[in-house]
C-alpha atoms as a PDB file:
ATOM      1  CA  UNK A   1     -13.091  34.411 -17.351  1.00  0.00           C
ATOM      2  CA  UNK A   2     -14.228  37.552 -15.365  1.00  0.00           C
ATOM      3  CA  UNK A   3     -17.933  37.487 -16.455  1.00  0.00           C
ATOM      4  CA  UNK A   4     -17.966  33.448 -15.104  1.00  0.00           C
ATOM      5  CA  UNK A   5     -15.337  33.949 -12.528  1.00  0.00           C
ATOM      6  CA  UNK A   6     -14.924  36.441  -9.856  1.00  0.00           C
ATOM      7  CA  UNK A   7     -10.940  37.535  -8.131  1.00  0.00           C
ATOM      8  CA  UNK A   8     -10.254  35.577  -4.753  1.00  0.00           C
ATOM      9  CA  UNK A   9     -10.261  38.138  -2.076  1.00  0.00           C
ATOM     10  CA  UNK A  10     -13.331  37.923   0.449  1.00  0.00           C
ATOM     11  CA  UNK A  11     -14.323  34.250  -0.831  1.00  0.00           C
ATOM     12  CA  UNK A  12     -14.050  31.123   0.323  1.00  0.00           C
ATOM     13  CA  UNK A  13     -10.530  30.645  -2.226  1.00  0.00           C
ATOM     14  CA  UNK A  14      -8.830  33.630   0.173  1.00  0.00           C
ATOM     15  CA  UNK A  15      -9.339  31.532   3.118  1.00  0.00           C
ATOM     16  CA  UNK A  16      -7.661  28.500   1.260  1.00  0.00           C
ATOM     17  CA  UNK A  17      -4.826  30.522  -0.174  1.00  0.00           C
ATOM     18  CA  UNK A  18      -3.870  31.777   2.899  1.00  0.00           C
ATOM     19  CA  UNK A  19      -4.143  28.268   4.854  1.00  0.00           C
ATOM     20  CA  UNK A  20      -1.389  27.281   2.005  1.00  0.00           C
ATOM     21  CA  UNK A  21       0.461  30.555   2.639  1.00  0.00           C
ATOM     22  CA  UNK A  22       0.087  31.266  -1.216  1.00  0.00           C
ATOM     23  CA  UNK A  23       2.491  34.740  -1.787  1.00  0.00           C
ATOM     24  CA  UNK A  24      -0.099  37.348  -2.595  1.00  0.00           C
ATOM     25  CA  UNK A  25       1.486  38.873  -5.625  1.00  0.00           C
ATOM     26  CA  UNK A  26       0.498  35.717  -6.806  1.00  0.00           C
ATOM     27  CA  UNK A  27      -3.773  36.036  -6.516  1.00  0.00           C
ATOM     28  CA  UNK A  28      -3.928  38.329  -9.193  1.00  0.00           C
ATOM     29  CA  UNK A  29      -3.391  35.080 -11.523  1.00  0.00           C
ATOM     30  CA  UNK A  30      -6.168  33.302  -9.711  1.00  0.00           C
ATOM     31  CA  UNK A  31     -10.043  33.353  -9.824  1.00  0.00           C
ATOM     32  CA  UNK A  32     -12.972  32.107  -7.802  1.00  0.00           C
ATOM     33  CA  UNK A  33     -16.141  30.635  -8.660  1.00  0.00           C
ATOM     34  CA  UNK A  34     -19.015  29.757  -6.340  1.00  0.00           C
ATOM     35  CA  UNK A  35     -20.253  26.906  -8.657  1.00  0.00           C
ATOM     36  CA  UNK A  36     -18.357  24.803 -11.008  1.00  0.00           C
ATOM     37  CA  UNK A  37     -21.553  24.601 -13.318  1.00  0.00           C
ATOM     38  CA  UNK A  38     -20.698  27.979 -14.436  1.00  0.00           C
ATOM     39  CA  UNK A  39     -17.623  26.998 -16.152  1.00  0.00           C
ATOM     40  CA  UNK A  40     -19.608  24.952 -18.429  1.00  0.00           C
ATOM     41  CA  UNK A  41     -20.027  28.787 -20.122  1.00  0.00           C
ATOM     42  CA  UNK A  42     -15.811  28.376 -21.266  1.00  0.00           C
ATOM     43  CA  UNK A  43     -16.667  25.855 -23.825  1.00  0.00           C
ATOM     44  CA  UNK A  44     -19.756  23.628 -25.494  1.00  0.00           C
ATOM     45  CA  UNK A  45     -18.166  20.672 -25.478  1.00  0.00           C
ATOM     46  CA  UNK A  46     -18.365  20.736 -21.536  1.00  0.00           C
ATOM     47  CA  UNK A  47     -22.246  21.156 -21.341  1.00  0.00           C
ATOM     48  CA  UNK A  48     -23.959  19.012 -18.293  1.00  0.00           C
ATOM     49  CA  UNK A  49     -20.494  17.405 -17.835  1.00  0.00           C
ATOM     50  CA  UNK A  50     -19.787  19.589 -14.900  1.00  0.00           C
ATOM     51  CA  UNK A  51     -21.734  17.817 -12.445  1.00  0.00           C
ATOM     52  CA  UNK A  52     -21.837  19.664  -8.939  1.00  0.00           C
ATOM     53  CA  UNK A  53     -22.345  22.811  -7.435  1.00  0.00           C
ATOM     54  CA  UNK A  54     -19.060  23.343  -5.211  1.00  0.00           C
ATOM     55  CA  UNK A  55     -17.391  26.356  -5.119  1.00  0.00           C
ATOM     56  CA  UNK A  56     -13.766  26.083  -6.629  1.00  0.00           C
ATOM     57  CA  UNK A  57     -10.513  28.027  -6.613  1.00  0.00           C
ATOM     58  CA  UNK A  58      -9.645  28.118 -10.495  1.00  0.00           C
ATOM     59  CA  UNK A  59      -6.217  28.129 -11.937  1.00  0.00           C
ATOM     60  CA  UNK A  60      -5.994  29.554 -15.703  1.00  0.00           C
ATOM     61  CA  UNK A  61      -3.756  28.135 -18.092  1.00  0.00           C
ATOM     62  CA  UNK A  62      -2.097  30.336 -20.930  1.00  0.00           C
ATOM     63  CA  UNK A  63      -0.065  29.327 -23.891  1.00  0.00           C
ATOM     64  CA  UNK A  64       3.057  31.588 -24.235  1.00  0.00           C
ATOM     65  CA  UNK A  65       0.574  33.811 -26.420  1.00  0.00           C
ATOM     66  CA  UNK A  66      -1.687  34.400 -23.531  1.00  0.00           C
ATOM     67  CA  UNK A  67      -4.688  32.223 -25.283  1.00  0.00           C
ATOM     68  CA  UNK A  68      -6.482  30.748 -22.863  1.00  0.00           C
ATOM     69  CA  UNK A  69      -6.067  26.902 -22.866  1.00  0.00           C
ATOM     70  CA  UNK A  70      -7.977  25.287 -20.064  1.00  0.00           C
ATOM     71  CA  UNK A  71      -8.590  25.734 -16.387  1.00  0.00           C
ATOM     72  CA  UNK A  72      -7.589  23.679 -13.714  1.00  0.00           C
ATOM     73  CA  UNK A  73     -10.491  24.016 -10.389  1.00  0.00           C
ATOM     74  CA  UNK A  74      -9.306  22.594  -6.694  1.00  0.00           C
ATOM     75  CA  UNK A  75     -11.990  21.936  -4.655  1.00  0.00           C
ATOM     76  CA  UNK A  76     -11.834  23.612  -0.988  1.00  0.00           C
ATOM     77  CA  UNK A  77     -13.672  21.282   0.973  1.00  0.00           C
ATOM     78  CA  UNK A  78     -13.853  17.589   0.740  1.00  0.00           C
ATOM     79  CA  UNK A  79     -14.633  17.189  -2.435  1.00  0.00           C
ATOM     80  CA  UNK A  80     -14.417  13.793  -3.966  1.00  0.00           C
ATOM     81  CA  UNK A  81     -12.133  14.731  -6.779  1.00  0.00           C
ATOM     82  CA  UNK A  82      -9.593  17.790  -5.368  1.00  0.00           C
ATOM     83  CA  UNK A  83      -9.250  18.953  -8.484  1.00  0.00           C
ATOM     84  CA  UNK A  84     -11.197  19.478 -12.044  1.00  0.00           C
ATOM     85  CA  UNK A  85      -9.319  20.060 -15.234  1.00  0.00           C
ATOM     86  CA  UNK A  86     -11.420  21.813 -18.086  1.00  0.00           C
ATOM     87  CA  UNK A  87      -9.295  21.457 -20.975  1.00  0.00           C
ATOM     88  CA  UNK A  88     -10.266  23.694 -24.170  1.00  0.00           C
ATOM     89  CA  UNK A  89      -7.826  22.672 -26.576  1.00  0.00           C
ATOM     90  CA  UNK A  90      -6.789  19.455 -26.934  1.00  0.00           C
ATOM     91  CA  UNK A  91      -3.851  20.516 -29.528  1.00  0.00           C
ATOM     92  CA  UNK A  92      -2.224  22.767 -27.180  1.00  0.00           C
ATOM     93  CA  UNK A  93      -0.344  21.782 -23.817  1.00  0.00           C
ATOM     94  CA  UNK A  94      -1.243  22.728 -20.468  1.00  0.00           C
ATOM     95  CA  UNK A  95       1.816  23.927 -19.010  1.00  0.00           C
ATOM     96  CA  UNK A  96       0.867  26.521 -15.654  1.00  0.00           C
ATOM     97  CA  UNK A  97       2.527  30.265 -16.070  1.00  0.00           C
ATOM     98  CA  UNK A  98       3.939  29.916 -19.731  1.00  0.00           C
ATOM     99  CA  UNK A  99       2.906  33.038 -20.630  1.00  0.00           C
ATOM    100  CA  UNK A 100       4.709  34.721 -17.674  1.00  0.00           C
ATOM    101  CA  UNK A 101       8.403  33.556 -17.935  1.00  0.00           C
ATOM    102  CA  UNK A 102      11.780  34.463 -19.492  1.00  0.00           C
ATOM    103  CA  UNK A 103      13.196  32.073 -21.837  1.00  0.00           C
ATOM    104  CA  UNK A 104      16.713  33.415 -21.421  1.00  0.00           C
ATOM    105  CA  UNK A 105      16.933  32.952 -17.197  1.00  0.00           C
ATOM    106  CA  UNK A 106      16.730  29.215 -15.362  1.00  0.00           C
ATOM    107  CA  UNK A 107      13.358  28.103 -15.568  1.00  0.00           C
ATOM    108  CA  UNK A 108      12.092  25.858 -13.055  1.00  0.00           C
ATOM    109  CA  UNK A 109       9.328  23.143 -14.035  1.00  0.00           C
ATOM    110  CA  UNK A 110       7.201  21.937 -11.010  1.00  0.00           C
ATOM    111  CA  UNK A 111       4.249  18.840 -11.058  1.00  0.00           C
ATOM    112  CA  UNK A 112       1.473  20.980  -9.497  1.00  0.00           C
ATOM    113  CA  UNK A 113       0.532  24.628 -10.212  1.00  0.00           C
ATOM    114  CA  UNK A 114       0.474  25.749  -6.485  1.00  0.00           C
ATOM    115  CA  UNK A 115       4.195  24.498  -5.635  1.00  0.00           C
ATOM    116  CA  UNK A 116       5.636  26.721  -8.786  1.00  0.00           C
ATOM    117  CA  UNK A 117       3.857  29.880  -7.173  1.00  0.00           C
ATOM    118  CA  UNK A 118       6.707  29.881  -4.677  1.00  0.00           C
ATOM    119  CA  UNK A 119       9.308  29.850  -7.200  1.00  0.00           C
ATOM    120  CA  UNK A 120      10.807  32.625  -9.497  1.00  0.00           C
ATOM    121  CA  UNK A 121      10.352  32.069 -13.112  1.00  0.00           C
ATOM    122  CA  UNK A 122       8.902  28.255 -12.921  1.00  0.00           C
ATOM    123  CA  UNK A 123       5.934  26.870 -14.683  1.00  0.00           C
ATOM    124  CA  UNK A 124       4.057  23.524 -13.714  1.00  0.00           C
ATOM    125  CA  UNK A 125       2.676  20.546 -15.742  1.00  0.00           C
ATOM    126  CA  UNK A 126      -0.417  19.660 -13.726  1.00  0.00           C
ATOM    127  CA  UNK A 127       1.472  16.005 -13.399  1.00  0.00           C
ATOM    128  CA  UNK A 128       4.735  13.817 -12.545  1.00  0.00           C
ATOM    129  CA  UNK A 129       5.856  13.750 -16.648  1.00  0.00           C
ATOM    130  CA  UNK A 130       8.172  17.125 -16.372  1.00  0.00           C
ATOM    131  CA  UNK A 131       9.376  15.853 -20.020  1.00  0.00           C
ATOM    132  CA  UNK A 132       5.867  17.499 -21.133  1.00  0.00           C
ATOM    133  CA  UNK A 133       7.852  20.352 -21.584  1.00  0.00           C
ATOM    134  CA  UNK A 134      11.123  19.510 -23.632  1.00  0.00           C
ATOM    135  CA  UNK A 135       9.360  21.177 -27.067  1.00  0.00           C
ATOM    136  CA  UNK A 136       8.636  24.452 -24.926  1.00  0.00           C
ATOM    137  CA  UNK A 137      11.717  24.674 -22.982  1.00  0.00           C
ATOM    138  CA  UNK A 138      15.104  25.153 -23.929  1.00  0.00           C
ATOM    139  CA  UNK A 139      16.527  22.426 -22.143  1.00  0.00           C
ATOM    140  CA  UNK A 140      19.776  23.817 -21.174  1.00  0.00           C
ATOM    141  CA  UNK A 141      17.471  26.479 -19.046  1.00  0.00           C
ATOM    142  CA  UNK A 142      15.475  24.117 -17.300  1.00  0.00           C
ATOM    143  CA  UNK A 143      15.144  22.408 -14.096  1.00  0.00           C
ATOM    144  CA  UNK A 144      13.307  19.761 -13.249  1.00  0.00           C
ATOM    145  CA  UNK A 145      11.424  19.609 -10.010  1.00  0.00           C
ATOM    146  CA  UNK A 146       9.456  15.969  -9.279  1.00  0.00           C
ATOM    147  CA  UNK A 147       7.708  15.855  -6.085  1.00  0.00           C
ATOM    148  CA  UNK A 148       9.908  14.222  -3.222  1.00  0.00           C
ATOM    149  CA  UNK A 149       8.774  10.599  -3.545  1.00  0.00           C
ATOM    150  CA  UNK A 150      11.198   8.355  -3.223  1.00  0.00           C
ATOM    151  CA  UNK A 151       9.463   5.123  -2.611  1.00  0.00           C
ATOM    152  CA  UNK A 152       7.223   5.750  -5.635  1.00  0.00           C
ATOM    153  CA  UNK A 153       8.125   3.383  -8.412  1.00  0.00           C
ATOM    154  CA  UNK A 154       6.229   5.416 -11.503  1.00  0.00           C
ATOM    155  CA  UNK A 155       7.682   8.743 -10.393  1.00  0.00           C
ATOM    156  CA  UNK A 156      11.341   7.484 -10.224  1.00  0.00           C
ATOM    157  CA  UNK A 157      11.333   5.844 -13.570  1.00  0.00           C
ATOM    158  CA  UNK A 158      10.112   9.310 -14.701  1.00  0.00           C
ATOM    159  CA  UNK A 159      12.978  10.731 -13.031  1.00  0.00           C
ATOM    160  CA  UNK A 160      15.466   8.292 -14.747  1.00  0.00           C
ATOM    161  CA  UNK A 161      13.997   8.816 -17.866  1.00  0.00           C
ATOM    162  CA  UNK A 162      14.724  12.573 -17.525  1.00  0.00           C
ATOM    163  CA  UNK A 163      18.493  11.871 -16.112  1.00  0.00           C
ATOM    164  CA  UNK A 164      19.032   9.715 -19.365  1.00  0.00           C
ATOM    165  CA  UNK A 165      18.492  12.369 -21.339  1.00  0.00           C
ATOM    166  CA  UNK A 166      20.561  14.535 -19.394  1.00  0.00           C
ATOM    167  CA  UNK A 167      18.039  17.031 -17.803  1.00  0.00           C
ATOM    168  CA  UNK A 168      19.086  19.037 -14.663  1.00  0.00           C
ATOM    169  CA  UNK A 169      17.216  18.231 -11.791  1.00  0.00           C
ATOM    170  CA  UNK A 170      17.010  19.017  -7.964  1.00  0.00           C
ATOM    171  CA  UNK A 171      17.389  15.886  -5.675  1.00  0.00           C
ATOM    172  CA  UNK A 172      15.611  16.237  -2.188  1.00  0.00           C
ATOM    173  CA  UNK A 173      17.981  15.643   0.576  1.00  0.00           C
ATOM    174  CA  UNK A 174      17.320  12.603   2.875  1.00  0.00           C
ATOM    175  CA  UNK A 175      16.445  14.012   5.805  1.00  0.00           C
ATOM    176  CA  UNK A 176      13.539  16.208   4.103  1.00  0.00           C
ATOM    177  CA  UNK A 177      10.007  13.869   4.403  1.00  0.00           C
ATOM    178  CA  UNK A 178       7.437  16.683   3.019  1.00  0.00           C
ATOM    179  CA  UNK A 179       6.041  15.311  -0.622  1.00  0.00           C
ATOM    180  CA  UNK A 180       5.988  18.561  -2.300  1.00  0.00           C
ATOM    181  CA  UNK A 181       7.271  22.528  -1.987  1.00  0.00           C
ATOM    182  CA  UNK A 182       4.108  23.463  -0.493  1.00  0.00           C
ATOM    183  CA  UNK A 183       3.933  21.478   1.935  1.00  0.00           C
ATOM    184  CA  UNK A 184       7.846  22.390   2.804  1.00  0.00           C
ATOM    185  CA  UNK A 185       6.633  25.511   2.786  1.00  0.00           C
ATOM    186  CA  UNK A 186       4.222  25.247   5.464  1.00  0.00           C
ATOM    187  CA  UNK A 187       6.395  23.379   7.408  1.00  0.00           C
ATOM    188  CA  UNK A 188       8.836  26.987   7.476  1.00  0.00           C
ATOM    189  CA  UNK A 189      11.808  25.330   5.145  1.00  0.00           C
ATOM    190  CA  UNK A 190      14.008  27.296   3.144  1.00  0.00           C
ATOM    191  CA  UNK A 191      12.969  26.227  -0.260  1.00  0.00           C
ATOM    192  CA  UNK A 192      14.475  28.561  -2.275  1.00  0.00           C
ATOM    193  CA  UNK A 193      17.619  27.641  -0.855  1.00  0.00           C
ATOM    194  CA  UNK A 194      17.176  23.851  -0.313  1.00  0.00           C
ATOM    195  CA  UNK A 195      16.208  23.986  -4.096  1.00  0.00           C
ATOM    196  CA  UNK A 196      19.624  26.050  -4.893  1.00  0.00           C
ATOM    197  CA  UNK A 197      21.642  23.687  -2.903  1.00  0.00           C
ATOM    198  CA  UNK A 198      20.449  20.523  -4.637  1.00  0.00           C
ATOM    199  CA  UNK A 199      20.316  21.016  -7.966  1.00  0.00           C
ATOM    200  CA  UNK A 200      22.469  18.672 -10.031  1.00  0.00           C
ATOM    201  CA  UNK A 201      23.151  17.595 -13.558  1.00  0.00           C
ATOM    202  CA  UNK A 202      25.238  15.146 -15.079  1.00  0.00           C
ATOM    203  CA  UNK A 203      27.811  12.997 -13.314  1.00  0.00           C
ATOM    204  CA  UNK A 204      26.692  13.947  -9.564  1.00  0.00           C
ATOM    205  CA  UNK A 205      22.567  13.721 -10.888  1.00  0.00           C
ATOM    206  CA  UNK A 206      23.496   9.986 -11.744  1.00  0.00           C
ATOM    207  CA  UNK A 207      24.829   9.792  -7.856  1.00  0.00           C
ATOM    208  CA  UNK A 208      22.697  11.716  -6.420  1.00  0.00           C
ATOM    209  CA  UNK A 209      19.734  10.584  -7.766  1.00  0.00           C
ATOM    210  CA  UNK A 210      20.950   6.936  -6.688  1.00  0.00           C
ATOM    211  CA  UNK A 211      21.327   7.426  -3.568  1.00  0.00           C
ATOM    212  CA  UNK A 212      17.823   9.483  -3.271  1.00  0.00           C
ATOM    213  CA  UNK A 213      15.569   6.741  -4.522  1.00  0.00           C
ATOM    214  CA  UNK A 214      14.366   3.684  -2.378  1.00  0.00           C
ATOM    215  CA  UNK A 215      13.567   1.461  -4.860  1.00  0.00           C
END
């Protein structure tokens, strides 16, 4: 990655990052490239595919071995597609940050990448399917974090999927309207303590999650 890639300060991704008030600890994990071509170099199969010259923010993903697995680029412009995912092997999952959690505290599984860089100890699955992770995760551990989209009919039968099988989950409360933690985030809430104050499992997920949904 560092002889494609370059790190994010003084480049077009710091501007972005701090737009999304992205913690800084947090920058160290990312990299910056001033044409997508270039990432072409991280595998053969992706020769001429990567059509464009954009500059990207890229996100690494690591398996719990720190291999690297695939790359995930968001445009910062208006790009047609926001985001580009270079996968490199199709046998391994991309789940965001595995490499950088403990197993043994509460780990807290998010859709995109840049909401679980508020979060302690949470990975992401680049998606709404949070199950992606029930043969990495020790379930009784985990949280599950969809985006707040009530209203969205494929994202709450992924939800009541995860219920069924007894996953713990934070519920948005009603009176939050931001889709995701970064954008809660930008709009000054207390996520940290939202997402401590809503988090529910069994009996009281069935309720609460009933009463959350709108369809």
């Amino acid at each position: 990655m560092d002889n494609i890639c370059s790190p994010v300060e003084n480049t077009l991704a710091e501007k972005y990052l701090l737009s999304r008030k992205i913690p800084k600890e947090k920058w160290k994990q990312l990299y910056f490239v001033d044409n997508i071509s270039k990432l072409e170099q991280l595998s053969e199969k992706y020769k001429d595919r990567l059509i464009g010259e954009e500059p990207r923010l890229v996100i690494p993903f690591y398996n719990k071995d720190n291999k690297l697995i695939g790359v995930t680029c968001r445009g910062l412009a208006n790009e047609r597609l926001r985001y580009v995912t270079i996968r490199l092997y199709d046998d391994e999952p991309m789940i965001y940050n595995l490499n950088n959690i403990d197993y043994n505290k509460t780990i807290y599984v998010t859709e995109g990448p840049i909401d679980s860089m508020f979060l302690d100890n949470s990975v992401a699955v680049g998606n709404s399917d949070l199950k992606n992770i029930e043969r990495l995760l020790p379930k009784e551990n985990t949280v599950l974090i969809f985006d707040n989209q009530p209203r969205n009919k494929e994202l709450v039968n992924l939800m009541s999927n995860s219920v069924k099988q007894n996953y713990t989950m934070v519920i948005w409360p009603n009176d939050i309207e931001k889709k995701d933690i970064n954008d809660m985030i930008l709009d000054d809430l207390a996520v940290k303590n939202i997402i401590s104050n809503n988090t529910f499992s069994g009996l009281e997920l069935n309720l609460q999650f009933t009463t959350w949904k709108k369809i």
